[in-house]
Each structure stands twice: as structure tokens, then as C-alpha cells.
Protein backbone atom coordinates (compact mmCIF):
# COMPACT_ATOMS: atom_id res chain seq x y z
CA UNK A 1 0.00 0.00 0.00
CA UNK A 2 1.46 3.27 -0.98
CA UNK A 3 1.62 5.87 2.26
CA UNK A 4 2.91 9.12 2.19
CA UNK A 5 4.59 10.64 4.95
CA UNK A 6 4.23 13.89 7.21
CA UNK A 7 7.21 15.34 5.48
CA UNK A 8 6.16 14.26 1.54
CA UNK A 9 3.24 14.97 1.87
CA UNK A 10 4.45 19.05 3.30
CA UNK A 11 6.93 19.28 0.45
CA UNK A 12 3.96 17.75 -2.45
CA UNK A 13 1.75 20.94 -0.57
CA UNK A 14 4.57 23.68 -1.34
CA UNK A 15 4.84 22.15 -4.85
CA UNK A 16 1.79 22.61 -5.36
CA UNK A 17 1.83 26.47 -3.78
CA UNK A 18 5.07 26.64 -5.71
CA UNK A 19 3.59 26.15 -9.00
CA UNK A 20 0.33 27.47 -8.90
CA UNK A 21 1.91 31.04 -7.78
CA UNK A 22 3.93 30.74 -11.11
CA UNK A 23 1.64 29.84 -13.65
CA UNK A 24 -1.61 31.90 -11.80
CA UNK A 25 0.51 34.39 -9.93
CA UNK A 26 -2.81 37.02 -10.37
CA UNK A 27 -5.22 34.57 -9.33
CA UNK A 28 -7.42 34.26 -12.26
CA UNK A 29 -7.52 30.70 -12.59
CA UNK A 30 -8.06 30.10 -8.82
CA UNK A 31 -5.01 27.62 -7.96
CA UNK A 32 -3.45 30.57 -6.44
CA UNK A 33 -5.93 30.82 -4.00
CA UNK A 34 -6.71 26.73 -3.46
CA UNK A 35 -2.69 26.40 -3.17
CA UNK A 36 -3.04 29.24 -0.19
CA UNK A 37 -5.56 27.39 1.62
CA UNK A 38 -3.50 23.82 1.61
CA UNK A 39 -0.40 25.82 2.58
CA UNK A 40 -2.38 27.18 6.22
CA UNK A 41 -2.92 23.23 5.94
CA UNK A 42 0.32 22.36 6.63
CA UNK A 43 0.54 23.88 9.67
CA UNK A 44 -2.34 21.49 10.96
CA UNK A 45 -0.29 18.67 10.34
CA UNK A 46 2.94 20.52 12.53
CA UNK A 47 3.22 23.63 13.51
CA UNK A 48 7.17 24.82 13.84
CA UNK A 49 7.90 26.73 17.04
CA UNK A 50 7.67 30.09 17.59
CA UNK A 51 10.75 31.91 19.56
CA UNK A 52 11.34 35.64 20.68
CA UNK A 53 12.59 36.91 17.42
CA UNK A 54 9.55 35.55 15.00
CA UNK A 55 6.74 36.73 17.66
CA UNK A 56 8.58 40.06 18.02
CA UNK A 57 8.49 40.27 13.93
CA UNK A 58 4.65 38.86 13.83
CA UNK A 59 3.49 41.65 16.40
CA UNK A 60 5.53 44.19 13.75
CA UNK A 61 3.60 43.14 11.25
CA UNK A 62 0.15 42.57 13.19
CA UNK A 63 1.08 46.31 14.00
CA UNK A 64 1.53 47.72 10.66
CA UNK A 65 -1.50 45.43 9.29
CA UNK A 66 -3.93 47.22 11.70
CA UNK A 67 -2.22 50.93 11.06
CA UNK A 68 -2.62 50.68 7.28
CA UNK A 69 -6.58 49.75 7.36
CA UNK A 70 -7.13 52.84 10.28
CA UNK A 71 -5.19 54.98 7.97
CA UNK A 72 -7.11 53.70 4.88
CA UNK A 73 -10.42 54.58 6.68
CA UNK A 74 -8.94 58.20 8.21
CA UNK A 75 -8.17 59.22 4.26
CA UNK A 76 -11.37 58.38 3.06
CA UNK A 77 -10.03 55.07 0.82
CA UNK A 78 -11.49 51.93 0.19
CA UNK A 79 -11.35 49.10 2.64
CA UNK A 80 -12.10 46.33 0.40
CA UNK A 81 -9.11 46.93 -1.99
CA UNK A 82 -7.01 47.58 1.68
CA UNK A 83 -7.90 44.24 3.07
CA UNK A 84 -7.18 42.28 -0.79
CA UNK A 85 -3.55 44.32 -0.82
CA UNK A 86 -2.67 43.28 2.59
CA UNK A 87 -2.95 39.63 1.94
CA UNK A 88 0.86 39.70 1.69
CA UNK A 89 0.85 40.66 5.65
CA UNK A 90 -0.56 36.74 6.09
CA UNK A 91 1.37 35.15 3.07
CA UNK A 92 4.56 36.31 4.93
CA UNK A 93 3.12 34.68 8.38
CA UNK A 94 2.43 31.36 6.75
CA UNK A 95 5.26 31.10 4.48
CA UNK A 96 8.09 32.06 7.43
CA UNK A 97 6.35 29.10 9.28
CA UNK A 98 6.08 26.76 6.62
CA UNK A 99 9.86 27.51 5.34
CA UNK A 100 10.71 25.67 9.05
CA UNK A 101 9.16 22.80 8.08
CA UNK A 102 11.02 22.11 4.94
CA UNK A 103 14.43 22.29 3.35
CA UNK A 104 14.66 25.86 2.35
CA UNK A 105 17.73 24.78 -0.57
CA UNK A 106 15.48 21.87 -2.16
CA UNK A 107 12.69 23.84 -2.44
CA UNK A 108 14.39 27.05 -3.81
CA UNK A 109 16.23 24.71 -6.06
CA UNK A 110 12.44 23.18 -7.14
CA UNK A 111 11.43 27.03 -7.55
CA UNK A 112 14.36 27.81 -9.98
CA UNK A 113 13.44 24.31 -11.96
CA UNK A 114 9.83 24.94 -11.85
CA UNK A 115 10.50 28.57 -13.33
CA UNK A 116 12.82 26.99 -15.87
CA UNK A 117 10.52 24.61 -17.24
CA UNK A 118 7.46 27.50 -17.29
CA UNK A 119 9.40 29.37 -19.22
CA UNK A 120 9.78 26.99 -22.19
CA UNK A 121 6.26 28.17 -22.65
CA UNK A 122 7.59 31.10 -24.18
CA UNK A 123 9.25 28.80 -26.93
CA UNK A 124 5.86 27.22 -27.76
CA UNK A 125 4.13 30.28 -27.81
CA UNK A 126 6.77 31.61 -30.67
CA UNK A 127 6.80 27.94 -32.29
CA UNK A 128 3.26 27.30 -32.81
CA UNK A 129 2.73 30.73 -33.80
CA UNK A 130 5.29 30.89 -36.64
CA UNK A 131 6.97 27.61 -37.26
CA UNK A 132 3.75 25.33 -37.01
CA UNK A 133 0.67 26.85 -36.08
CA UNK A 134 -1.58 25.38 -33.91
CA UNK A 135 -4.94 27.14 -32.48
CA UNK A 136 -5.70 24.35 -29.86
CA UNK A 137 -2.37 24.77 -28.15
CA UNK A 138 -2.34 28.42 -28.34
CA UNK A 139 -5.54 28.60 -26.45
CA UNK A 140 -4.11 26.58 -23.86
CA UNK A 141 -1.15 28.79 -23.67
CA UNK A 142 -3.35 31.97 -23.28
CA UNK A 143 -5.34 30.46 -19.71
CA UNK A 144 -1.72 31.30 -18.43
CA UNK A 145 -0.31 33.81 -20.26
CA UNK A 146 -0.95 37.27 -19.37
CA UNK A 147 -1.22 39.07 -22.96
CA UNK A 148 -0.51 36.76 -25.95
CA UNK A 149 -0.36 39.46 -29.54
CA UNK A 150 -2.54 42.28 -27.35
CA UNK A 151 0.35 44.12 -26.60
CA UNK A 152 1.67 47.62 -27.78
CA UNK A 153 4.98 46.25 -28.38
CA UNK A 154 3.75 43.76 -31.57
CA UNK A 155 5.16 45.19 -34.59
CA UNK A 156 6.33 44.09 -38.17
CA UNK A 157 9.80 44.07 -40.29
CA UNK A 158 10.31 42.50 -43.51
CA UNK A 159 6.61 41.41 -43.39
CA UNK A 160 6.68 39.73 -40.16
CA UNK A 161 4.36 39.71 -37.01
CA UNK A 162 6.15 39.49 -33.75
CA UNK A 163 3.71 39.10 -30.88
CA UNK A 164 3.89 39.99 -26.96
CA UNK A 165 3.91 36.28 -25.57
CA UNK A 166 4.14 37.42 -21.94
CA UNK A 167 3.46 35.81 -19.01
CA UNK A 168 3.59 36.88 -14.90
CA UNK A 169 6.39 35.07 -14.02
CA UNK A 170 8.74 36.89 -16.69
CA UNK A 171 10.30 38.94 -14.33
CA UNK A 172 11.66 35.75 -12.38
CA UNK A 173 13.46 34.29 -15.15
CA UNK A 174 16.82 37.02 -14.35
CA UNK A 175 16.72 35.05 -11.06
CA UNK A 176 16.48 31.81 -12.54
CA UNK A 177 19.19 32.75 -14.95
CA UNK A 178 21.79 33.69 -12.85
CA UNK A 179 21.37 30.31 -10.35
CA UNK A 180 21.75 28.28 -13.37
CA UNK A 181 24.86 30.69 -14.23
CA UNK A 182 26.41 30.20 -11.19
CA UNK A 183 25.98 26.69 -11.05
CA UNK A 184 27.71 26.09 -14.26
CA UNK A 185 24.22 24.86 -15.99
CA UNK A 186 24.79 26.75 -18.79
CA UNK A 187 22.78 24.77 -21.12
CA UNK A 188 19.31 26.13 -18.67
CA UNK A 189 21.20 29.36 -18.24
CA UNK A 190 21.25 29.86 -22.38
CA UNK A 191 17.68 28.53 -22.73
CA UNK A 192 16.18 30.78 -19.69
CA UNK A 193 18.31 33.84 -21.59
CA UNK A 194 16.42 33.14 -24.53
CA UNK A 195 12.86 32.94 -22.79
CA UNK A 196 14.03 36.56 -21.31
CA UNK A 197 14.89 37.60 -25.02
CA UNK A 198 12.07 36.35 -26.50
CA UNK A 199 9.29 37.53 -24.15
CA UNK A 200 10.52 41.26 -25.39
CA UNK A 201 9.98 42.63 -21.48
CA UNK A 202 12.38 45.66 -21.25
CA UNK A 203 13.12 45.50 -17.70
CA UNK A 204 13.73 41.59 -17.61
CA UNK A 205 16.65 41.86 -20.77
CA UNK A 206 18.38 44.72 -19.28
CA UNK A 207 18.57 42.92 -15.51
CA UNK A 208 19.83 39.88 -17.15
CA UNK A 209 22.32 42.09 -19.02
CA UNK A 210 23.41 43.92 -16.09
CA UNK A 211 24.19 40.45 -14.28
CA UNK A 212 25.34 38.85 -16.54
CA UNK A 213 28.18 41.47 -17.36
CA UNK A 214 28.68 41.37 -13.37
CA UNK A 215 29.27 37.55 -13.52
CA UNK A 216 31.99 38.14 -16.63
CA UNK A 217 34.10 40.61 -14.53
CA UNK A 218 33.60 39.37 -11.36
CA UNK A 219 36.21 36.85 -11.63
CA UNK A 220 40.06 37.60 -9.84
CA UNK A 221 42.90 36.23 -12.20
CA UNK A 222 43.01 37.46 -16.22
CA UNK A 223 43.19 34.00 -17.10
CA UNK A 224 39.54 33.68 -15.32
CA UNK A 225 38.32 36.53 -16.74
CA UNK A 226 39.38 35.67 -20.73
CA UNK A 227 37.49 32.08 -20.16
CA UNK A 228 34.67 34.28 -19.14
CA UNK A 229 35.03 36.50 -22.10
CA UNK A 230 35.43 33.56 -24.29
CA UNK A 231 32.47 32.07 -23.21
CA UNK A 232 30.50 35.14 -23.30
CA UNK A 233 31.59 35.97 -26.78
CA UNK A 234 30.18 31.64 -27.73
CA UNK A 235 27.27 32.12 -25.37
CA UNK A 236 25.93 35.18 -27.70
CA UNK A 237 26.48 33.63 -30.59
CA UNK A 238 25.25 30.37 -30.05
CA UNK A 239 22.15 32.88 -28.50
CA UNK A 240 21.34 34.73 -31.61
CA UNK A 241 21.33 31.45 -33.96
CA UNK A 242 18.90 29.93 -31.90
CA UNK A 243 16.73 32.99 -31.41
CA UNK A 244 16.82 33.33 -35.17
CA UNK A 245 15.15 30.06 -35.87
CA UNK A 246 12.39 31.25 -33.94
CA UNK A 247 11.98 35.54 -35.10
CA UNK A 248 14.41 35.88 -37.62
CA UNK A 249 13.91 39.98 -37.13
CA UNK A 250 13.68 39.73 -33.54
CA UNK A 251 16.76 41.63 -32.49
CA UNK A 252 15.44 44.46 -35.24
CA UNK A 253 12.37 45.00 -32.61
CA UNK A 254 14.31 44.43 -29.48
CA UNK A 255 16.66 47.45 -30.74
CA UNK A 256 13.16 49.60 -31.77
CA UNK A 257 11.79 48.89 -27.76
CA UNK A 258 12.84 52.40 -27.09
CA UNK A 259 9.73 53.45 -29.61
CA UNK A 260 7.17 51.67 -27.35
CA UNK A 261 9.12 52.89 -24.11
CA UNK A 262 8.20 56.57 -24.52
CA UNK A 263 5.07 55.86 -22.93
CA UNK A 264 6.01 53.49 -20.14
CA UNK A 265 9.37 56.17 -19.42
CA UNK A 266 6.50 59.14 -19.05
CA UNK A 267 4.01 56.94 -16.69
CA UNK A 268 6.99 56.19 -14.51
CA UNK A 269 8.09 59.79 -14.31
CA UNK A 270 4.75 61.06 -14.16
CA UNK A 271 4.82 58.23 -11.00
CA UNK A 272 7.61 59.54 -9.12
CA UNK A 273 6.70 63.11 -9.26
CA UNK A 274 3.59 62.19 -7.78
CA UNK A 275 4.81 60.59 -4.84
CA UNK A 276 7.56 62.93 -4.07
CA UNK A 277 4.48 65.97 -4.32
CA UNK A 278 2.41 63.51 -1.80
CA UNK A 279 5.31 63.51 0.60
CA UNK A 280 6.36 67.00 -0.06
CA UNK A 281 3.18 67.96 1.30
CA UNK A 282 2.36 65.86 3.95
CA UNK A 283 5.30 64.16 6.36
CA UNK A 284 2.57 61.89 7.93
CA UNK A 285 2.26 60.48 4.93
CA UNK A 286 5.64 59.79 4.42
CA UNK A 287 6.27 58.23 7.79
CA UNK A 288 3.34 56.09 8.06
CA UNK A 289 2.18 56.17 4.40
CA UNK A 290 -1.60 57.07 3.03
CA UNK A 291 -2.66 53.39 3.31
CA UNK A 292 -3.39 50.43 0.90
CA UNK A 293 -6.97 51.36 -0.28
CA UNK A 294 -6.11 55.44 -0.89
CA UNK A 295 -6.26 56.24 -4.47
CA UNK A 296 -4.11 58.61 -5.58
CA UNK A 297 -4.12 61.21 -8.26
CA UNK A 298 -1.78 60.29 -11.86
CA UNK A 299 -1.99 63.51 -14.24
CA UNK A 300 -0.52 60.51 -16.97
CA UNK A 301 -3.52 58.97 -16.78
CA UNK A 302 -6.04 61.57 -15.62
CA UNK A 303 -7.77 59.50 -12.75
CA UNK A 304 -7.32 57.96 -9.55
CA UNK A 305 -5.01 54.78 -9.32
CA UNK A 306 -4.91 52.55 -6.42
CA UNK A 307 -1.06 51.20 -7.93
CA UNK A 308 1.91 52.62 -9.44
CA UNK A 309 4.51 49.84 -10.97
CA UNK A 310 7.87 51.23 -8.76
CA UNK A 311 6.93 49.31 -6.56
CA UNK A 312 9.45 50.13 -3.86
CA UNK A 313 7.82 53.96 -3.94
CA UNK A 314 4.40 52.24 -3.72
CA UNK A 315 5.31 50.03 -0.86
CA UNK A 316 6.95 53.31 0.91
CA UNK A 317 3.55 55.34 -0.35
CA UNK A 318 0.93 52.92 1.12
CA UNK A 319 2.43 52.12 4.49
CA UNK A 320 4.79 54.27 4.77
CA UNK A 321 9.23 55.09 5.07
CA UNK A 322 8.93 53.43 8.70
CA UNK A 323 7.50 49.94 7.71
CA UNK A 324 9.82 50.72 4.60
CA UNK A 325 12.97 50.70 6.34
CA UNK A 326 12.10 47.60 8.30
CA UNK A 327 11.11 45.21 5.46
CA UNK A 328 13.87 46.63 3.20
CA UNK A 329 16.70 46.20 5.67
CA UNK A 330 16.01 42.67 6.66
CA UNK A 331 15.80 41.64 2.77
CA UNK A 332 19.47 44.19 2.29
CA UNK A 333 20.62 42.02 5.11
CA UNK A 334 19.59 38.70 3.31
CA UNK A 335 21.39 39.77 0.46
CA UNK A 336 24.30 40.79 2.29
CA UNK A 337 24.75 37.50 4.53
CA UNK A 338 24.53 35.32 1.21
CA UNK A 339 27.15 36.76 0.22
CA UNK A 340 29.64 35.18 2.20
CA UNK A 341 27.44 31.83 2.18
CA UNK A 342 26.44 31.26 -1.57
CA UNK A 343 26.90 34.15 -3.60
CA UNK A 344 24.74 32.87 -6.09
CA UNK A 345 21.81 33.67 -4.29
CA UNK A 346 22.96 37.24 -3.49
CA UNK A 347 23.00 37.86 -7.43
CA UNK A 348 19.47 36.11 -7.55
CA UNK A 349 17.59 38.58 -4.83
CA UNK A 350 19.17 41.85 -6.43
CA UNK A 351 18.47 40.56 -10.09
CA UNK A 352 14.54 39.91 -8.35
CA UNK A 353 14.90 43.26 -6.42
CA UNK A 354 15.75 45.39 -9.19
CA UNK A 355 12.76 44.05 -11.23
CA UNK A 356 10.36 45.42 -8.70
CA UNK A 357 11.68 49.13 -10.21
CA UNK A 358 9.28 47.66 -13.78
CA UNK A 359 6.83 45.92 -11.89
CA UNK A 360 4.89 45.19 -8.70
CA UNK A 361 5.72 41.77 -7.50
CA UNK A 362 7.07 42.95 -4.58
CA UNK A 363 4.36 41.15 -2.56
CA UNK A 364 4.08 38.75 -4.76
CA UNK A 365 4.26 35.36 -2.69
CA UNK A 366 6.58 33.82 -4.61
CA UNK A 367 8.82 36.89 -4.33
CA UNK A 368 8.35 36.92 -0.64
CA UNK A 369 8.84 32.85 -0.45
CA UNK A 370 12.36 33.16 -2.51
CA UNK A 371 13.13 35.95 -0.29
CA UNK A 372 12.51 33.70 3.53
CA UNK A 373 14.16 30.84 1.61
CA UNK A 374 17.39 32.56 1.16
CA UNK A 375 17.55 33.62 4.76
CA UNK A 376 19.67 30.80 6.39
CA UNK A 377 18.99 32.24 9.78
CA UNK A 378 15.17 32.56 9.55
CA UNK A 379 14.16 35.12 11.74
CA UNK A 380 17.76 36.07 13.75
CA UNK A 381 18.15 38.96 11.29
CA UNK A 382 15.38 41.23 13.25
């Protein structure tokens, strides 16, 4: 008779969690949601105890929780879209107790696989859209993707139609890249460079750029560093053959993104003027923030907006420079600490850090889970 143990049957639960926050990382499908509900499950079947330092943090964040909805309510915003935002509050709760239960390394090394293998779905978005067609497996593509050929950015050259296959988890594949990279998987780390290249997201090619260079020169004897080069230099071109298979005039667009920028440059600056006039004017605001549910006024757009995409200014806008300064230093000392542990890691959180500046997955759970699983120490860094 097959029987699956307490532990098994933990890790098959974060798998599940694990995946579902990749492929439905908005929720629209639902498994977000059912994965969230069989994670609080796990704690049923044994809770992990709880010492000085994680009750201390809990209270923090109990603290902040309550603050944001009373200063929601004082400012005259929404408590419905306060009490949906601060979900995050609980998903950090449950997933610091849950990473106690497992091995933090297997399942961060399952998270870089799992992101790995999702993003191959890029490839069959581009293959059966242009090498062999195929409706039925393009539909079944689209339940996960988040825009498939609705996006701004499709354009033509030389008579030919690239689409905008992207999906959510995009901005994790820098992450994924570099672990592979570091690990010497190059084979994973050329593929998941690939996925970045072909899913035409601005903010995703320039981090993998900008970490990839670091890996190049990061390297102490000349010999080291004219392997690197070398290997750099075979990596690209072995790159653009394979990405020409696929969009022979893809690096034509890539090279034209700036055109399609314009517009996402001006909402961003139109973003940070905002919040700096918000703070400007009011120093409550900037110590304790205007809360999750307070709109806020974007000239860009001419209306009220509950979000802005940098999302380090909206995390310091809706609860403020205090809570801020709390959550940012203990993820600055994460990244610091890994370092001297496993440097690869270190490279992973600032390549997933300095995608937050394009989008808001800040509170993402799976951001937040990569985050507690990198932290050796658990909760000794508050």
C-alpha cells in the first residue's frame, strides 16, 4: 500500500503552492488561492515553534497590518481593496512558518526548476505561432499567459508579425538565470536567456544584461576573466542562432523597444513626481504612508489609481518610510549574509529586487517565499 509521509506529503503541498503562484501568480484561474488554503494546511499537520525573534516580527507586522486599514479609513479610501492588498501581511506569516518545516535549498532549487521549465512556454508560444501553427495549443497557452499578440509592443519588419507572448512570471526568469549561471548549468542558463529575449519585457533583458556582465568581470585572475570572455563571446552567438530560428527579425524589434518605451518612461516619471508631491506635502504620509486602499491622483492617466509599478515607492507610499525601512533592511541584510554563504543567491535577490523598479511583484508570494528561503537564519536577522 502506498503511504505518504508527514514530510512528503508538506513538500507535495509547497509544490503545489510553488507552482500554482507561477503559472496563476494574479489569481485568475483560482489555484493561487486553493494552493493558499492547503499551505495554512500544513501547519495542521505541525506547527514549527515560535521563539522571541519571529513573535517580536509577527506583532511588527500585526502592527503595521492594523495601522494601514485605520489609515485607509482616516483618508477616506477603500477598505475592500485595503484588506485584498494586505494579503501579503498573512502570506509572509504562513510562508516564514512553513519555510521551518522544509528544506529551504530543495525547495528554492524546485522554484528555480519549476521557473525553468514555465518558461519553455515562451518557446511554444513563438513555435506554434510561426513555425507550425496550432490554435488548440495556443488557447491553452493563453489560460496562463498574461497578454498573448494584445500588446503595444507587436510590430512588423520585412513582413513579419512578432507578438507579446508574456506571461507573470517573466520577471523571475533574471533570477532563474543567474542560479543556473552560477551553477555552471549553462545549457538552462542559455535557454532561460532566450525565454528573457524572446518575451521582449524591457526591464527583464536589461537585468539579465546587467548580471550577466557582473558575472563576466567578477572573476580575480586574467586567465579567469578571458574564459569568461570567451564564453561570453560563444554564449551570444550560439544565442542569436537559436533565437533566429524562432523571429528571424527579432533583435530588429528588441533594438526599436525604445519606440514603445516613450510611454512606459513618461508613466513612470509622471509616478515619481507624484509621490515625491504627496510627501512634499504631507510628512505623515511619508512616515506612516496614506494606506493600501487610498487612491491617488496620476496627471498621466487623468484619474485615480490605487497602484503605481515602482513598486518600492508604492510600498513606501501605502504604508509608509517606517515599515519601509524595516522590510527593506532585513531583505538588504539577506542579500548581504549570502554573500559570504552562496553568492549565487545574493546575485538572484538583487536581479529579483531590481525588477520590482518595472513591476509590482514585490508582494508577490513567490517573491516573498524566494526571499525567507534565502535567509539561512530565519528570523535572527530582526
Amino acid at each position: 500500500m502506498l503511504t505518504i509521509n508527514k514530510h512528503n506529503l508538506i513538500n507535495l503541498i509547497v509544490y503545489f503552492f510553488v507552482i500554482s503562484n507561477i503559472l496563476d501568480m494574479r489569481g485568475g484561474i483560482g489555484f493561487k488561492f486553493v494552493s493558499f488554503l492547503f499551505l495554512c494546511g500544513t501547519l495542521f499537520l505541525k506547527f514549527p515553534k515560535i521563539n522571541s525573534s519571529k513573535l517580536l516580527f509577527f506583532i511588527i507586522l500585526i502592527f503595521f497590518y492594523a495601522l494601514s486599514l485605520i489609515i485607509t479609513q482616516i483618508n477616506g479610501g477603500n477598505l475592500s481593496i485595503s484588506y485584498s492588498y494586505n494579503l501579503f501581511f498573512l502570506t509572509i506569516i504562513v510562508l516564514l512558518l512553513v519555510s521551518e518545516l522544509v528544506d529551504k535549498n530543495v525547495i528554492l532549487y524546485f522554484i528555480m526548476n519549476a521557473l525553468f521549465w514555465c518558461s519553455l512556454m515562451i518557446f511554444f508560444g513563438y513555435f506554434f505561432s510561426f513555425i507550425y501553427p496550432n490554435e488548440s495549443i495556443l488557447d491553452i497557452l493563453k489560460i496562463f499567459a498574461a497578454d498573448f499578440d494584445e500588446r503595444e509592443e507587436i510590430r512588423s519588419s520585412a513582413m513579419i508579425i512578432v507578438p507579446k507572448i508574456y506571461f507573470n512570471f517573466t520577471l523571475f526568469l533574471p533570477s532563474v538565470f543567474i542560479y543556473f549561471l552560477f551553477r555552471n548549468n549553462y545549457l538552462k542558463s542559455l535557454l532561460v536567456s532566450i525565454a528573457i529575449l524572446l518575451s521582449l519585457s524591457r526591464a527583464a533583458i536589461v537585468v539579465t544584461l546587467l548580471l550577466l556582465i557582473v558575472y563576466v568581470f567578477k572573476s580575480q585572475s586574467l586567465k579567469k576573466l578571458l574564459t569568461n570572455i570567451f564564453l561570453l563571446f560563444a554564449f551570444s552567438l550560439v544565442l542569436a542562432f537559436i533565437i533566429d530560428l524562432f523571429v528571424p527579425s527579432i533583435f530588429i524589434h528588441i533594438l526599436n523597444l525604445g519606440d514603445s518605451s516613450q510611454g512606459t518612461v513618461a508613466t513612470r516619471i509622471d509616478q515619481i513626481n507624484m509621490i515625491s508631491d504627496v510627501f512634499s506635502d504631507n510628512i505623515i504620509n511619508f512616515l506612516f504612508g496614506m494606506g493600501p486602499g487610498t487612491p491617488i491622483y496620476s496627471n498621466f492617466h487623468g484619474m485615480n489609481i490605487y497602484n503605481i509599478e515602482i513598486a518600492p515607492l508604492e510600498f513606501i507610499r501605502k504604508y509608509g518610510v517606517i515599515f519601509f525601512a524595516i522590510i527593506f533592511s532585513l531583505m538588504f541584510k539577506i542579500i548581504l549574509k549570502n554573500f559570504k554563504i552562496d553568492k549565487s543567491k545574493s546575485y538572484l535577490l538583487i536581479a529579483l529586487f531590481l525588477c520590482t523598479f518595472s513591476n509590482p511583484i514585490l508582494t508577490s508570494p513567490l517573491f516573498i517565499f524566494i526571499f525567507i528561503l534565502c535567509n539561512n537564519n530565519s528570523l535572527k536577522t530582526v
